[in-house]
Every structure is written in C-alpha cells, then in structure tokens.
PDB file of N, CA and C in Angstrom:
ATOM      1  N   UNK A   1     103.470  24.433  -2.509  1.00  0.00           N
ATOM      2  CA  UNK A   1     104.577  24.388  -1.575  1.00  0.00           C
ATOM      3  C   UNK A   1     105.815  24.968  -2.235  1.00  0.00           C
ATOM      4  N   UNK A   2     106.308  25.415  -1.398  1.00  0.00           N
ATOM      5  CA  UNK A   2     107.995  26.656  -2.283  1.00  0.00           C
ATOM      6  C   UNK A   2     108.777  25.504  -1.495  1.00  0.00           C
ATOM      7  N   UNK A   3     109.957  25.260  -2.437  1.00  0.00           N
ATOM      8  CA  UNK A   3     111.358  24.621  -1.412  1.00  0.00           C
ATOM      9  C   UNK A   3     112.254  25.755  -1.839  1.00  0.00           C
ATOM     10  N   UNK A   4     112.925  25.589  -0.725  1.00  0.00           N
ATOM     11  CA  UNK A   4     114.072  26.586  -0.241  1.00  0.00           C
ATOM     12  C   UNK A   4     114.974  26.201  -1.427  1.00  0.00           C
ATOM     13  N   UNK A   5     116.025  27.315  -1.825  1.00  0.00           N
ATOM     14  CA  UNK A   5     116.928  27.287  -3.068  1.00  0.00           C
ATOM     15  C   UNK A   5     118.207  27.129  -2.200  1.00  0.00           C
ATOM     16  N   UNK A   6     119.302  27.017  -2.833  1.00  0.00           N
ATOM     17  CA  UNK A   6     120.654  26.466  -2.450  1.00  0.00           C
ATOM     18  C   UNK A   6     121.336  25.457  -2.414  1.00  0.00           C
ATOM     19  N   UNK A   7     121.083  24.883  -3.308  1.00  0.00           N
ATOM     20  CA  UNK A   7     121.506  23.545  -4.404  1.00  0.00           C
ATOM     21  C   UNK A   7     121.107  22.509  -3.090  1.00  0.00           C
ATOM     22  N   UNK A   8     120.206  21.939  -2.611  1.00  0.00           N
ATOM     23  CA  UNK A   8     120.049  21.702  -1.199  1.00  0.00           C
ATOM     24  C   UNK A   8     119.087  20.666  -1.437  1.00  0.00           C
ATOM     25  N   UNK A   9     118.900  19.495  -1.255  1.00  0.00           N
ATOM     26  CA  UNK A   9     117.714  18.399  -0.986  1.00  0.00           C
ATOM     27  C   UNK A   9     116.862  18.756  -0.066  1.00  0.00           C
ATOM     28  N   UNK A  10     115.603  19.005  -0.632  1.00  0.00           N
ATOM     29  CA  UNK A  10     114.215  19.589   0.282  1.00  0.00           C
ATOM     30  C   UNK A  10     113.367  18.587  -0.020  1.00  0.00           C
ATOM     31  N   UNK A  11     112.838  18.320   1.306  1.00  0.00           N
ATOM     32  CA  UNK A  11     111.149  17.016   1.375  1.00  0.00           C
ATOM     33  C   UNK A  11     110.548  17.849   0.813  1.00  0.00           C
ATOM     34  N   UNK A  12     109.516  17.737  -0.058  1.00  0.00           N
ATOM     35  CA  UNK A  12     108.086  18.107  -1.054  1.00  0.00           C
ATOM     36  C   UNK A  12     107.191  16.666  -0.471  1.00  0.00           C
ATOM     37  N   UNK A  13     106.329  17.064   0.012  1.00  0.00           N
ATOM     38  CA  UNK A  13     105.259  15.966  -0.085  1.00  0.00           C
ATOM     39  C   UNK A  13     105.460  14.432   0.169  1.00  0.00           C
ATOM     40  N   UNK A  14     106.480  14.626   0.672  1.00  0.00           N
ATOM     41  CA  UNK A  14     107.006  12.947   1.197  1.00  0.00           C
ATOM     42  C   UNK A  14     108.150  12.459   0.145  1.00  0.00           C
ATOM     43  N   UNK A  15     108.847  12.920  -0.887  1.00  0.00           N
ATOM     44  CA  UNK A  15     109.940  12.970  -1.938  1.00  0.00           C
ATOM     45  C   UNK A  15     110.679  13.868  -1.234  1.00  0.00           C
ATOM     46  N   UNK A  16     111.996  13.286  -1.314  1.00  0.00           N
ATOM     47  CA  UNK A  16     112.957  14.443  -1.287  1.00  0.00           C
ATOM     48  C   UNK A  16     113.466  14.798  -2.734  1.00  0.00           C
ATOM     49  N   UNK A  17     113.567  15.914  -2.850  1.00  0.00           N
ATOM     50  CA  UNK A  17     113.933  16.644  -4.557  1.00  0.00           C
ATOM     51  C   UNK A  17     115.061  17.731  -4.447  1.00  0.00           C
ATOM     52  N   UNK A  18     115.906  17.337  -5.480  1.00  0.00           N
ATOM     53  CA  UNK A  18     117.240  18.922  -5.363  1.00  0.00           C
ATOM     54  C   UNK A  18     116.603  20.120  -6.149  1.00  0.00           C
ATOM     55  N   UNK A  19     116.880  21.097  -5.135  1.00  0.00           N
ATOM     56  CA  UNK A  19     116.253  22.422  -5.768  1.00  0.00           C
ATOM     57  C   UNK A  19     117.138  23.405  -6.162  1.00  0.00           C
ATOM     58  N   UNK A  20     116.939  23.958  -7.130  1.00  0.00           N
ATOM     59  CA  UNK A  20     117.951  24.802  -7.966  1.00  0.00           C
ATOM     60  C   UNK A  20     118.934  26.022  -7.004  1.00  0.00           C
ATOM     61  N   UNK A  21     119.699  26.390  -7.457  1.00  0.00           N
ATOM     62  CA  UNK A  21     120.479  27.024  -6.440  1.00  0.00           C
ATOM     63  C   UNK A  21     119.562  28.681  -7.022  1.00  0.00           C
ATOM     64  N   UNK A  22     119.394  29.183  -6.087  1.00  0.00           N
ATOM     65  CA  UNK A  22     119.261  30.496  -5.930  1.00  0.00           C
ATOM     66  C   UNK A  22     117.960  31.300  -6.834  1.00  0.00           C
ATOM     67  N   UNK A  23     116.753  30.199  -6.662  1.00  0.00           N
ATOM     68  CA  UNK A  23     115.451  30.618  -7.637  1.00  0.00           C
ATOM     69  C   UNK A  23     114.871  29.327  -6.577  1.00  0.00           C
ATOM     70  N   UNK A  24     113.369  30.838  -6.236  1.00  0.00           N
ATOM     71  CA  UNK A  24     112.166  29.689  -5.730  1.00  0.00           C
ATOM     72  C   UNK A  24     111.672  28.887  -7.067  1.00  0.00           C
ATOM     73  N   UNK A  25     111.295  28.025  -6.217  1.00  0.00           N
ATOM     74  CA  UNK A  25     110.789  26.987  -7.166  1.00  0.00           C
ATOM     75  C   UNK A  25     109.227  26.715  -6.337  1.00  0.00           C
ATOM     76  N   UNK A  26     108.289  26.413  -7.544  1.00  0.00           N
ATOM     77  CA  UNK A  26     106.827  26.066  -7.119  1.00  0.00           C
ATOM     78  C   UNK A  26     106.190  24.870  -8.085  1.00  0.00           C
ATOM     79  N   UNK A  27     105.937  24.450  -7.423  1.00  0.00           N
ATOM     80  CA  UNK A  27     104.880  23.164  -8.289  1.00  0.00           C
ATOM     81  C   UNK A  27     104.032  23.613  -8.890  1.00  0.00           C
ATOM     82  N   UNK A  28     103.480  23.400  -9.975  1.00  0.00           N
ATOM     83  CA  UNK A  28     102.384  23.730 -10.747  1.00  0.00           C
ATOM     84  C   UNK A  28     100.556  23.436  -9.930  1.00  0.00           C
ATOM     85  N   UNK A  29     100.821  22.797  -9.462  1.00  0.00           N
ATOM     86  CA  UNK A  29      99.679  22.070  -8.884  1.00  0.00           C
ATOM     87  C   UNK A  29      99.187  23.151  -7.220  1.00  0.00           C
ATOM     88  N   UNK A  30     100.532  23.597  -7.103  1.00  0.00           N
ATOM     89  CA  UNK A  30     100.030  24.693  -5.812  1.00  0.00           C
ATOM     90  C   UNK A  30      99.868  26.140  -6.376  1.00  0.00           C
ATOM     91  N   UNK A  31     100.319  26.592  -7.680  1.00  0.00           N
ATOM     92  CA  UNK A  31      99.923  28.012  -8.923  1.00  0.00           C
ATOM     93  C   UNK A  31      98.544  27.459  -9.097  1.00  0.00           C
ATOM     94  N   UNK A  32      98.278  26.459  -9.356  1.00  0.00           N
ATOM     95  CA  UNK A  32      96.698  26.700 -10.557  1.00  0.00           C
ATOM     96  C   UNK A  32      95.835  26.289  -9.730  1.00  0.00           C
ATOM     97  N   UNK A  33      96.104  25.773  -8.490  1.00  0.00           N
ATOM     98  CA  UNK A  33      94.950  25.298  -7.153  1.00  0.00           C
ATOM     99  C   UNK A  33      93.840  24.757  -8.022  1.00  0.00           C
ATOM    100  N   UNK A  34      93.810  23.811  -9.197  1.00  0.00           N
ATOM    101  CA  UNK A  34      92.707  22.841  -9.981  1.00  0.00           C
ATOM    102  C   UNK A  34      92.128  23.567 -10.557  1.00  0.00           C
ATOM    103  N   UNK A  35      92.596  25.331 -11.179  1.00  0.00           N
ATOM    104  CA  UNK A  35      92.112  25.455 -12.390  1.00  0.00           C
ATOM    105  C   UNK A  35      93.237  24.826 -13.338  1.00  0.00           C
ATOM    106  N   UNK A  36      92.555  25.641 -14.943  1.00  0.00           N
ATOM    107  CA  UNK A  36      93.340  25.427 -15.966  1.00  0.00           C
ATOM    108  C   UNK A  36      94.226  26.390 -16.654  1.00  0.00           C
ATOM    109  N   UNK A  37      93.826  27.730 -15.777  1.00  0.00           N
ATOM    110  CA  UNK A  37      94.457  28.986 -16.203  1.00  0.00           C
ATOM    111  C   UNK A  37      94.764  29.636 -15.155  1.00  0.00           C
ATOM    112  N   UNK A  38      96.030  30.335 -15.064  1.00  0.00           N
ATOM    113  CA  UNK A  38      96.368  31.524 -14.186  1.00  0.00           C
ATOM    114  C   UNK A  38      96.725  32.919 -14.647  1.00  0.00           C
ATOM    115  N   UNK A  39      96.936  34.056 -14.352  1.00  0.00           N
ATOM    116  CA  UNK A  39      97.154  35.339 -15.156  1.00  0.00           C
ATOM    117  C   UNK A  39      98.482  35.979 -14.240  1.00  0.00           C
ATOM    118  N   UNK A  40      99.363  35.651 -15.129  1.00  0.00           N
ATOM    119  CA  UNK A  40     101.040  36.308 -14.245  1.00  0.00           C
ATOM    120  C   UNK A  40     100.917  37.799 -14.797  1.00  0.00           C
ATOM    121  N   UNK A  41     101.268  38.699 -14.101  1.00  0.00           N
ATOM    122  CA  UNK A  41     101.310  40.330 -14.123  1.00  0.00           C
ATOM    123  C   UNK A  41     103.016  40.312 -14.184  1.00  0.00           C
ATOM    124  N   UNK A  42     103.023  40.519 -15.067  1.00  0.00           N
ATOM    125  CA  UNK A  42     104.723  41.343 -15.058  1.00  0.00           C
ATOM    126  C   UNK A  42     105.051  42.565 -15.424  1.00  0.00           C
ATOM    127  N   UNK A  43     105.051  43.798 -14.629  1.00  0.00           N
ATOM    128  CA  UNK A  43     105.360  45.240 -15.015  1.00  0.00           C
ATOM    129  C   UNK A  43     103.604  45.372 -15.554  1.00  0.00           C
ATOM    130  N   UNK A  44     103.253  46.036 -16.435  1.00  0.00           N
ATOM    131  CA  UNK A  44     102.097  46.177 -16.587  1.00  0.00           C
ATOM    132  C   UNK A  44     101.043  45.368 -17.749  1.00  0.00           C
ATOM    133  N   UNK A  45     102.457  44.083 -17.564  1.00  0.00           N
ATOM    134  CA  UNK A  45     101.555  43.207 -18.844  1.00  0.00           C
ATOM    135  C   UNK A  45     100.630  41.919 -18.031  1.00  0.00           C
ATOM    136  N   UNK A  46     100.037  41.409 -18.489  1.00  0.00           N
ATOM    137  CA  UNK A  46      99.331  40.135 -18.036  1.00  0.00           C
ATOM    138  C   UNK A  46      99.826  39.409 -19.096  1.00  0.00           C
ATOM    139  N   UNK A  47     100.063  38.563 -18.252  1.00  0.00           N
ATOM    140  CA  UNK A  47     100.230  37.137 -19.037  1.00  0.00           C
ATOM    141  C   UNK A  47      99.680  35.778 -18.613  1.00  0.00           C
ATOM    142  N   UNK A  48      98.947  34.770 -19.556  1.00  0.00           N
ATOM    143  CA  UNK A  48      98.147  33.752 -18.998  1.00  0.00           C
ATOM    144  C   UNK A  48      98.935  32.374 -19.454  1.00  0.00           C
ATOM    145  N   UNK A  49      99.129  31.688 -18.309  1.00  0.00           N
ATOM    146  CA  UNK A  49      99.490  30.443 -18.549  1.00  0.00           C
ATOM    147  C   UNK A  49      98.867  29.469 -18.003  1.00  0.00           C
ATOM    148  N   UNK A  50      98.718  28.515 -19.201  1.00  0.00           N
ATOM    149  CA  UNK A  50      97.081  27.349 -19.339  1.00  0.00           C
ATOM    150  C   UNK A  50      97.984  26.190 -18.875  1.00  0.00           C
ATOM    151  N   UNK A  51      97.010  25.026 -18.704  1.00  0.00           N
ATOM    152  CA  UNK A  51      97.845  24.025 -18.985  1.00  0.00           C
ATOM    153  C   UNK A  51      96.271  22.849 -19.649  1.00  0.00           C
ATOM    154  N   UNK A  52      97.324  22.459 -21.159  1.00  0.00           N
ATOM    155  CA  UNK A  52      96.469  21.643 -22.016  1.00  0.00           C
ATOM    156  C   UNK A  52      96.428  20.626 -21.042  1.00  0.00           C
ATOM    157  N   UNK A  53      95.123  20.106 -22.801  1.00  0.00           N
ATOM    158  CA  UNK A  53      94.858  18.626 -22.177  1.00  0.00           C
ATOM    159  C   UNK A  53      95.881  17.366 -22.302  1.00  0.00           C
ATOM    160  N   UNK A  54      96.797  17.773 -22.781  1.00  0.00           N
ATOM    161  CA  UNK A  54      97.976  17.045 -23.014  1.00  0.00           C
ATOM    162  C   UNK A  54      98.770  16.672 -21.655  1.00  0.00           C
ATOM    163  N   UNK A  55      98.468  17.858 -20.869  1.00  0.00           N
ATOM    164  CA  UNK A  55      99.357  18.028 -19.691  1.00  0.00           C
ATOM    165  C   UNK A  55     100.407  19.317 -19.835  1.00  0.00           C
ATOM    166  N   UNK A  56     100.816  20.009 -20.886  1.00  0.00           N
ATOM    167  CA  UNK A  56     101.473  20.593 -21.268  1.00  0.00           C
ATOM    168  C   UNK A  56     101.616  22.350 -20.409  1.00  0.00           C
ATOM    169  N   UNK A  57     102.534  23.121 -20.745  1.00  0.00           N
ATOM    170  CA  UNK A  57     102.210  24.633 -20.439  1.00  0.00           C
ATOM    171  C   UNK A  57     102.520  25.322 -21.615  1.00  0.00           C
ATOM    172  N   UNK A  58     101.319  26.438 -21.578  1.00  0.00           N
ATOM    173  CA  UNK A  58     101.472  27.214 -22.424  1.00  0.00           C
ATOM    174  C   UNK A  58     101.286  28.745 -22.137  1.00  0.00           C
ATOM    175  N   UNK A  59     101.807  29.547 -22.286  1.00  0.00           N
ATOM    176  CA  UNK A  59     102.007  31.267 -21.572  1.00  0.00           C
ATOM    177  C   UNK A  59     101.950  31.964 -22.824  1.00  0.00           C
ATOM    178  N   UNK A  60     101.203  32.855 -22.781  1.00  0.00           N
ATOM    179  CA  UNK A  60     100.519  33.854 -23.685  1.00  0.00           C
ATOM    180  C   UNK A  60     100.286  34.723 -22.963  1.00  0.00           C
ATOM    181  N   UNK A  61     100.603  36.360 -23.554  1.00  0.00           N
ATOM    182  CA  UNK A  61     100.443  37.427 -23.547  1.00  0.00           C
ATOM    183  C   UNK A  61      99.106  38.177 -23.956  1.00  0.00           C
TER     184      UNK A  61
END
C-alpha cells in the first residue's frame, strides 16, 4: 500500500500514520510480497535488497 505524501495523516491498514512530506512511502511487506529478496534497477545497475533473519535490511549491489 503507498500513502499519499504531504506531511498528512493517512489510514494504512486500520492505523493512522504521518507520512513524510513529499516522498512515496511503501511498506516493506507490500515490496517483497513474502519473499526474502527483491532486485531495485537504478540507471543500469541492479541492486538487491534482502531482509535477514534478524528482521533487518540489507541492499547490495
């Protein structure tokens, strides 16, 4: 789920949460749809960001 930007209180999932002014914002949990890895493309690089068993993120090139 994306909430709208503009320093603005948006419902997420039954929480209301303040969302940053002027940058989408996304939950982790709607990027990795229950994997453990995704591959971000920026310009012509790939980049993969995991998330440990810790819970953690980690982004590698």
């Amino acid at each position: 789920m994306i909430m709208d930007s503009g320093d603005k209180k948006v419902p997420v999932a039954g929480k209301t949460v303040s969302s940053p002014a002027e940058k989408k914002t996304y939950r982790s949990e709607d990027l990795f749809e229950n994997k453990r890895e995704i591959v971000i493309i920026h310009g012509e690089a790939h980049y993969r960001l995991q998330i440990t068993k810790a819970g953690k993120l980690i982004l590698n090139k």
